[in-house]
C-alpha atoms as a PDB file:
ATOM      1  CA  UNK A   1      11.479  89.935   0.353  1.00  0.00           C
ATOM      2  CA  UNK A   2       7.908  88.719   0.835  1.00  0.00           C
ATOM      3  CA  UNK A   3       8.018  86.429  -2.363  1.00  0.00           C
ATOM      4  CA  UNK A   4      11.400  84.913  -0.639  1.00  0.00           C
ATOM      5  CA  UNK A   5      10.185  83.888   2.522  1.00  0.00           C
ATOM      6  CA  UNK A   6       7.083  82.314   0.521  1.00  0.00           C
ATOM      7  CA  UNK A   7       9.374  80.524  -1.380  1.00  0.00           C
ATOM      8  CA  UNK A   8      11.390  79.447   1.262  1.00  0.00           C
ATOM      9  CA  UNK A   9       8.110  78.018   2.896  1.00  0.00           C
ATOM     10  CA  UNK A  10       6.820  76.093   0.327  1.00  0.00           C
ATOM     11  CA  UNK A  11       7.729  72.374   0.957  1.00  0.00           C
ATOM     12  CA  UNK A  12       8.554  70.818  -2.225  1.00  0.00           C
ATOM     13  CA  UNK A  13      10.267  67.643  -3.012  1.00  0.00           C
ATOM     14  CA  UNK A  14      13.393  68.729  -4.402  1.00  0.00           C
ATOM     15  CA  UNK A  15      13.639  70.499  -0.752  1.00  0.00           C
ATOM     16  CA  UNK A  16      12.909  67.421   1.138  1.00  0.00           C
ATOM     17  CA  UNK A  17      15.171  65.232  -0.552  1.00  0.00           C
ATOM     18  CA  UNK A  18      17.920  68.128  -0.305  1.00  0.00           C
ATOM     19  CA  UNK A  19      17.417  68.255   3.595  1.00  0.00           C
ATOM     20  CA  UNK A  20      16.232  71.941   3.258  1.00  0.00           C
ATOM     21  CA  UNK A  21      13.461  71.035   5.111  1.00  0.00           C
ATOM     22  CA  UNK A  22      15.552  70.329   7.933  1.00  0.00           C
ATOM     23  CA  UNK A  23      16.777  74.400   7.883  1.00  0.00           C
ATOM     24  CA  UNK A  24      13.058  75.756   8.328  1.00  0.00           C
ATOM     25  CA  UNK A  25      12.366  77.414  11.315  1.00  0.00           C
ATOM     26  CA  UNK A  26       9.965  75.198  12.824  1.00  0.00           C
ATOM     27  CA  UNK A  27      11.554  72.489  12.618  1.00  0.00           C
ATOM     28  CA  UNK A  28      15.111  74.249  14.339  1.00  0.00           C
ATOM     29  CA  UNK A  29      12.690  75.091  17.254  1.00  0.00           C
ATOM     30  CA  UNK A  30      11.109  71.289  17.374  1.00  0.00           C
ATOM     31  CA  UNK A  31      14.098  69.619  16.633  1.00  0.00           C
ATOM     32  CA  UNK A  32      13.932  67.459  20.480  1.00  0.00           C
ATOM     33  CA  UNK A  33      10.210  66.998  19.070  1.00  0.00           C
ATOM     34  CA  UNK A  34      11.372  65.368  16.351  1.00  0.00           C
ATOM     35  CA  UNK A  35      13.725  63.281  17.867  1.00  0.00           C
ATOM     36  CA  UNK A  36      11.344  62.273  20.598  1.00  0.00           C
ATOM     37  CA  UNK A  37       9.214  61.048  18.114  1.00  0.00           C
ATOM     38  CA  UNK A  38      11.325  59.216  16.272  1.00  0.00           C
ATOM     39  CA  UNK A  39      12.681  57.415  19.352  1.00  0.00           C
ATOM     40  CA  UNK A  40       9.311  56.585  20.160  1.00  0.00           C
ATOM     41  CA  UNK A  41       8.430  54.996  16.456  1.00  0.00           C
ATOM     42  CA  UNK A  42      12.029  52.843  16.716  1.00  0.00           C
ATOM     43  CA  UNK A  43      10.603  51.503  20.144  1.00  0.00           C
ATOM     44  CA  UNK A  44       7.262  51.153  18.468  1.00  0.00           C
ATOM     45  CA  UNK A  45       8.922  49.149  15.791  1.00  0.00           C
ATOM     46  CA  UNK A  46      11.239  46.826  18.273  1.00  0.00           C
ATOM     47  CA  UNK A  47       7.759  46.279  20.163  1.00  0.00           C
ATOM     48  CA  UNK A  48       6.440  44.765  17.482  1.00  0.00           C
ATOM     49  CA  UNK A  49       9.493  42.294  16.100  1.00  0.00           C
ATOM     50  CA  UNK A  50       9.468  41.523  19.649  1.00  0.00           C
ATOM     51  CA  UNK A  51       5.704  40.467  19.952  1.00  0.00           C
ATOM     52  CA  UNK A  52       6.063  39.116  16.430  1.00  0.00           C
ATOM     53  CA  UNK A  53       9.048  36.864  17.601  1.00  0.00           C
ATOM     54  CA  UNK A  54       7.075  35.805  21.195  1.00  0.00           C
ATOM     55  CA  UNK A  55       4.097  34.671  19.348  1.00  0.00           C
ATOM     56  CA  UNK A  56       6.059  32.430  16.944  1.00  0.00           C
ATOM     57  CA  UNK A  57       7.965  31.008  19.866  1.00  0.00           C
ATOM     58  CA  UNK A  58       4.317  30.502  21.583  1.00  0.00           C
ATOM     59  CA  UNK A  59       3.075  29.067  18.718  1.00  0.00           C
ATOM     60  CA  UNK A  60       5.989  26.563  18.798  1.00  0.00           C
ATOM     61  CA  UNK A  61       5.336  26.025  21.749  1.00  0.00           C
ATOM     62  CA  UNK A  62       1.445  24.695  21.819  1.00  0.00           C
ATOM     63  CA  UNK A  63       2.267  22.674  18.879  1.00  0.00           C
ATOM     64  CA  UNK A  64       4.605  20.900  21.004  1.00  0.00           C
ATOM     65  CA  UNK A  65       2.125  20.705  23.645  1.00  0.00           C
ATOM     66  CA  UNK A  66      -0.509  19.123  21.771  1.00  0.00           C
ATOM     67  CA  UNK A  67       1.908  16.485  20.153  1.00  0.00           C
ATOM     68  CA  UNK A  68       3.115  15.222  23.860  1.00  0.00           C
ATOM     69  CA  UNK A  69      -0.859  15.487  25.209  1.00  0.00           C
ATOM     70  CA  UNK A  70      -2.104  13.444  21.934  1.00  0.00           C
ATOM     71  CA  UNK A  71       1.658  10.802  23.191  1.00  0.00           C
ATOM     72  CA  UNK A  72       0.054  10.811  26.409  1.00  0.00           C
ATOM     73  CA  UNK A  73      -3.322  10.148  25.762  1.00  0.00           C
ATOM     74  CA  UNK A  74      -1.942   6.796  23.396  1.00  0.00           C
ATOM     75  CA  UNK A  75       0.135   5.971  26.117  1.00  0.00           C
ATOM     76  CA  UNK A  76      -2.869   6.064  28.729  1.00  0.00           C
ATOM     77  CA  UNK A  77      -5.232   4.081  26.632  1.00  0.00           C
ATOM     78  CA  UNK A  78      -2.285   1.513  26.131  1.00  0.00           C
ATOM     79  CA  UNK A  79      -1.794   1.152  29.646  1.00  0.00           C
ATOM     80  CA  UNK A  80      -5.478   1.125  30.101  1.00  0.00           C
ATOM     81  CA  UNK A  81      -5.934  -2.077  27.449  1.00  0.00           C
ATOM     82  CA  UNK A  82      -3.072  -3.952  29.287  1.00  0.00           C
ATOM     83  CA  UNK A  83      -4.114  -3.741  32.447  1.00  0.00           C
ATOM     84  CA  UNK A  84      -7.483  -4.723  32.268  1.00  0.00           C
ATOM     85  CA  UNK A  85      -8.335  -8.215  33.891  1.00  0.00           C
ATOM     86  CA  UNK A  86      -9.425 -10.258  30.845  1.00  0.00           C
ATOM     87  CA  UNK A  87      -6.217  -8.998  29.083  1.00  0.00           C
ATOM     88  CA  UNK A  88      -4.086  -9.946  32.053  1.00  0.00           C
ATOM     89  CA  UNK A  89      -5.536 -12.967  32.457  1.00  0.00           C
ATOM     90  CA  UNK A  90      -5.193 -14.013  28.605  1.00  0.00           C
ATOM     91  CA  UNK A  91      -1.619 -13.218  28.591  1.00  0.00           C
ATOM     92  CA  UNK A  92      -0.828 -15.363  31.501  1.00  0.00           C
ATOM     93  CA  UNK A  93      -2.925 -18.331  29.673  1.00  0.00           C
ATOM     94  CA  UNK A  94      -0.945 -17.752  26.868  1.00  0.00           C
ATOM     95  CA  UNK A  95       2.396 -17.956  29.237  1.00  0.00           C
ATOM     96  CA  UNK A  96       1.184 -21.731  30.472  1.00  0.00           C
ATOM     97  CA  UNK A  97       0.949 -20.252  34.252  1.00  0.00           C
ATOM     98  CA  UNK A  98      -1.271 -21.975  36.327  1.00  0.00           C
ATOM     99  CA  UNK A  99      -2.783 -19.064  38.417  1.00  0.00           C
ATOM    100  CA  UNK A 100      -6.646 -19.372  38.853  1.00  0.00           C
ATOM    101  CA  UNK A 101      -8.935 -16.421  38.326  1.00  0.00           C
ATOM    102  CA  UNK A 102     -10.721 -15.792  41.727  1.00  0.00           C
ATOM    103  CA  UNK A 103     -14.307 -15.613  40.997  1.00  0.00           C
ATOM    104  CA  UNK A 104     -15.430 -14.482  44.560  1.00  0.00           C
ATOM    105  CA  UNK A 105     -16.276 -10.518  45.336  1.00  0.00           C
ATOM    106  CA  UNK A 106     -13.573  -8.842  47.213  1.00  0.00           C
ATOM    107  CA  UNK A 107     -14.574  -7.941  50.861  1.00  0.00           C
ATOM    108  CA  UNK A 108     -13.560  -4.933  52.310  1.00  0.00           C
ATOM    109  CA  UNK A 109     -12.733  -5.021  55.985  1.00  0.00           C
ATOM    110  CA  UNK A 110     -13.550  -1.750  58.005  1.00  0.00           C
END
Protein backbone atom coordinates (compact mmCIF):
# COMPACT_ATOMS: atom_id res chain seq x y z
CA UNK A 1 0.00 0.00 0.00
CA UNK A 2 2.86 2.28 1.04
CA UNK A 3 4.88 1.63 -2.27
CA UNK A 4 1.39 2.72 -4.11
CA UNK A 5 0.82 5.92 -2.70
CA UNK A 6 4.71 6.62 -3.38
CA UNK A 7 4.15 5.81 -6.71
CA UNK A 8 1.21 7.66 -7.12
CA UNK A 9 3.23 10.76 -5.79
CA UNK A 10 6.00 10.74 -7.87
CA UNK A 11 5.49 13.36 -10.68
CA UNK A 12 6.79 12.01 -13.79
CA UNK A 13 6.31 13.06 -17.30
CA UNK A 14 4.34 10.40 -18.68
CA UNK A 15 1.86 11.58 -15.69
CA UNK A 16 1.90 15.14 -16.63
CA UNK A 17 1.31 14.75 -20.13
CA UNK A 18 -1.54 12.10 -19.20
CA UNK A 19 -3.28 14.79 -16.92
CA UNK A 20 -2.70 12.47 -13.86
CA UNK A 21 -1.29 15.21 -12.28
CA UNK A 22 -4.45 16.90 -12.37
CA UNK A 23 -6.06 13.75 -10.01
CA UNK A 24 -3.46 14.33 -7.05
CA UNK A 25 -4.79 15.45 -4.03
CA UNK A 26 -3.30 18.71 -3.75
CA UNK A 27 -4.07 19.88 -6.57
CA UNK A 28 -8.21 18.71 -6.11
CA UNK A 29 -7.95 20.88 -2.90
CA UNK A 30 -6.12 24.01 -4.85
CA UNK A 31 -7.91 23.67 -7.84
CA UNK A 32 -9.55 27.75 -7.41
CA UNK A 33 -5.65 28.31 -6.69
CA UNK A 34 -4.86 27.20 -9.79
CA UNK A 35 -7.30 28.86 -11.65
CA UNK A 36 -6.68 32.13 -9.90
CA UNK A 37 -3.38 31.97 -11.02
CA UNK A 38 -3.82 31.29 -14.27
CA UNK A 39 -6.34 34.12 -14.68
CA UNK A 40 -3.88 36.30 -13.29
CA UNK A 41 -0.88 35.16 -15.88
CA UNK A 42 -3.65 35.63 -19.01
CA UNK A 43 -4.15 39.28 -17.60
CA UNK A 44 -0.43 39.46 -17.11
CA UNK A 45 -0.01 38.47 -20.69
CA UNK A 46 -2.91 40.95 -22.23
CA UNK A 47 -1.01 43.70 -20.04
CA UNK A 48 1.78 43.34 -21.86
CA UNK A 49 0.42 43.09 -25.78
CA UNK A 50 -1.39 45.99 -24.56
CA UNK A 51 1.70 48.11 -23.40
CA UNK A 52 3.55 46.54 -26.31
CA UNK A 53 0.81 47.87 -28.77
CA UNK A 54 0.62 51.62 -26.81
CA UNK A 55 4.26 52.10 -27.15
CA UNK A 56 4.31 51.36 -30.91
CA UNK A 57 1.37 53.66 -31.38
CA UNK A 58 3.50 56.32 -29.16
CA UNK A 59 6.32 55.75 -31.05
CA UNK A 60 4.27 56.55 -34.21
CA UNK A 61 3.27 59.10 -32.81
CA UNK A 62 6.64 61.28 -31.91
CA UNK A 63 7.89 60.40 -35.23
CA UNK A 64 5.08 62.26 -36.56
CA UNK A 65 5.70 64.96 -34.21
CA UNK A 66 9.13 65.61 -35.06
CA UNK A 67 8.45 65.51 -38.92
CA UNK A 68 5.62 68.46 -38.55
CA UNK A 69 8.10 70.46 -35.81
CA UNK A 70 11.24 70.03 -38.35
CA UNK A 71 7.87 71.44 -41.41
CA UNK A 72 7.42 74.10 -39.04
CA UNK A 73 10.66 75.19 -38.25
CA UNK A 74 11.34 75.41 -42.52
CA UNK A 75 8.27 77.12 -42.74
CA UNK A 76 9.29 79.77 -39.95
CA UNK A 77 12.69 80.45 -41.32
CA UNK A 78 10.95 80.89 -44.83
CA UNK A 79 8.67 83.33 -43.56
CA UNK A 80 11.45 84.83 -41.62
CA UNK A 81 13.78 85.34 -45.06
CA UNK A 82 10.71 86.91 -46.85
CA UNK A 83 9.80 89.22 -44.62
CA UNK A 84 12.82 90.84 -43.84
CA UNK A 85 13.18 94.54 -45.16
CA UNK A 86 16.06 94.22 -47.65
CA UNK A 87 14.20 91.16 -49.13
CA UNK A 88 10.96 93.11 -49.34
CA UNK A 89 12.40 95.87 -50.65
CA UNK A 90 14.40 93.87 -53.49
CA UNK A 91 11.34 92.19 -54.61
CA UNK A 92 9.43 95.32 -55.08
CA UNK A 93 12.62 96.75 -57.16
CA UNK A 94 12.44 93.85 -59.08
CA UNK A 95 8.43 94.51 -59.62
CA UNK A 96 9.34 98.25 -61.17
CA UNK A 97 7.23 99.87 -58.10
CA UNK A 98 8.18 103.12 -57.26
CA UNK A 99 7.82 103.06 -53.39
CA UNK A 100 10.81 104.80 -51.57
CA UNK A 101 12.52 103.20 -48.62
CA UNK A 102 12.02 105.63 -45.61
CA UNK A 103 15.34 106.17 -44.16
CA UNK A 104 14.13 108.16 -41.03
CA UNK A 105 13.79 106.29 -37.36
CA UNK A 106 10.28 105.57 -36.48
CA UNK A 107 8.96 107.73 -33.53
CA UNK A 108 6.86 106.36 -31.10
CA UNK A 109 4.18 108.62 -29.71
CA UNK A 110 3.24 108.04 -25.94
Amino acid sequence: MEEQKDQQDKVTLKAFMNGDVLMHKWVRKQYKLCILIAALVFVYILAGFFAQRQYHHLTEIKKVLQDKHFEQMTIEAELTERTRQSTITRQLREQGSTLIENRKPIIYIR
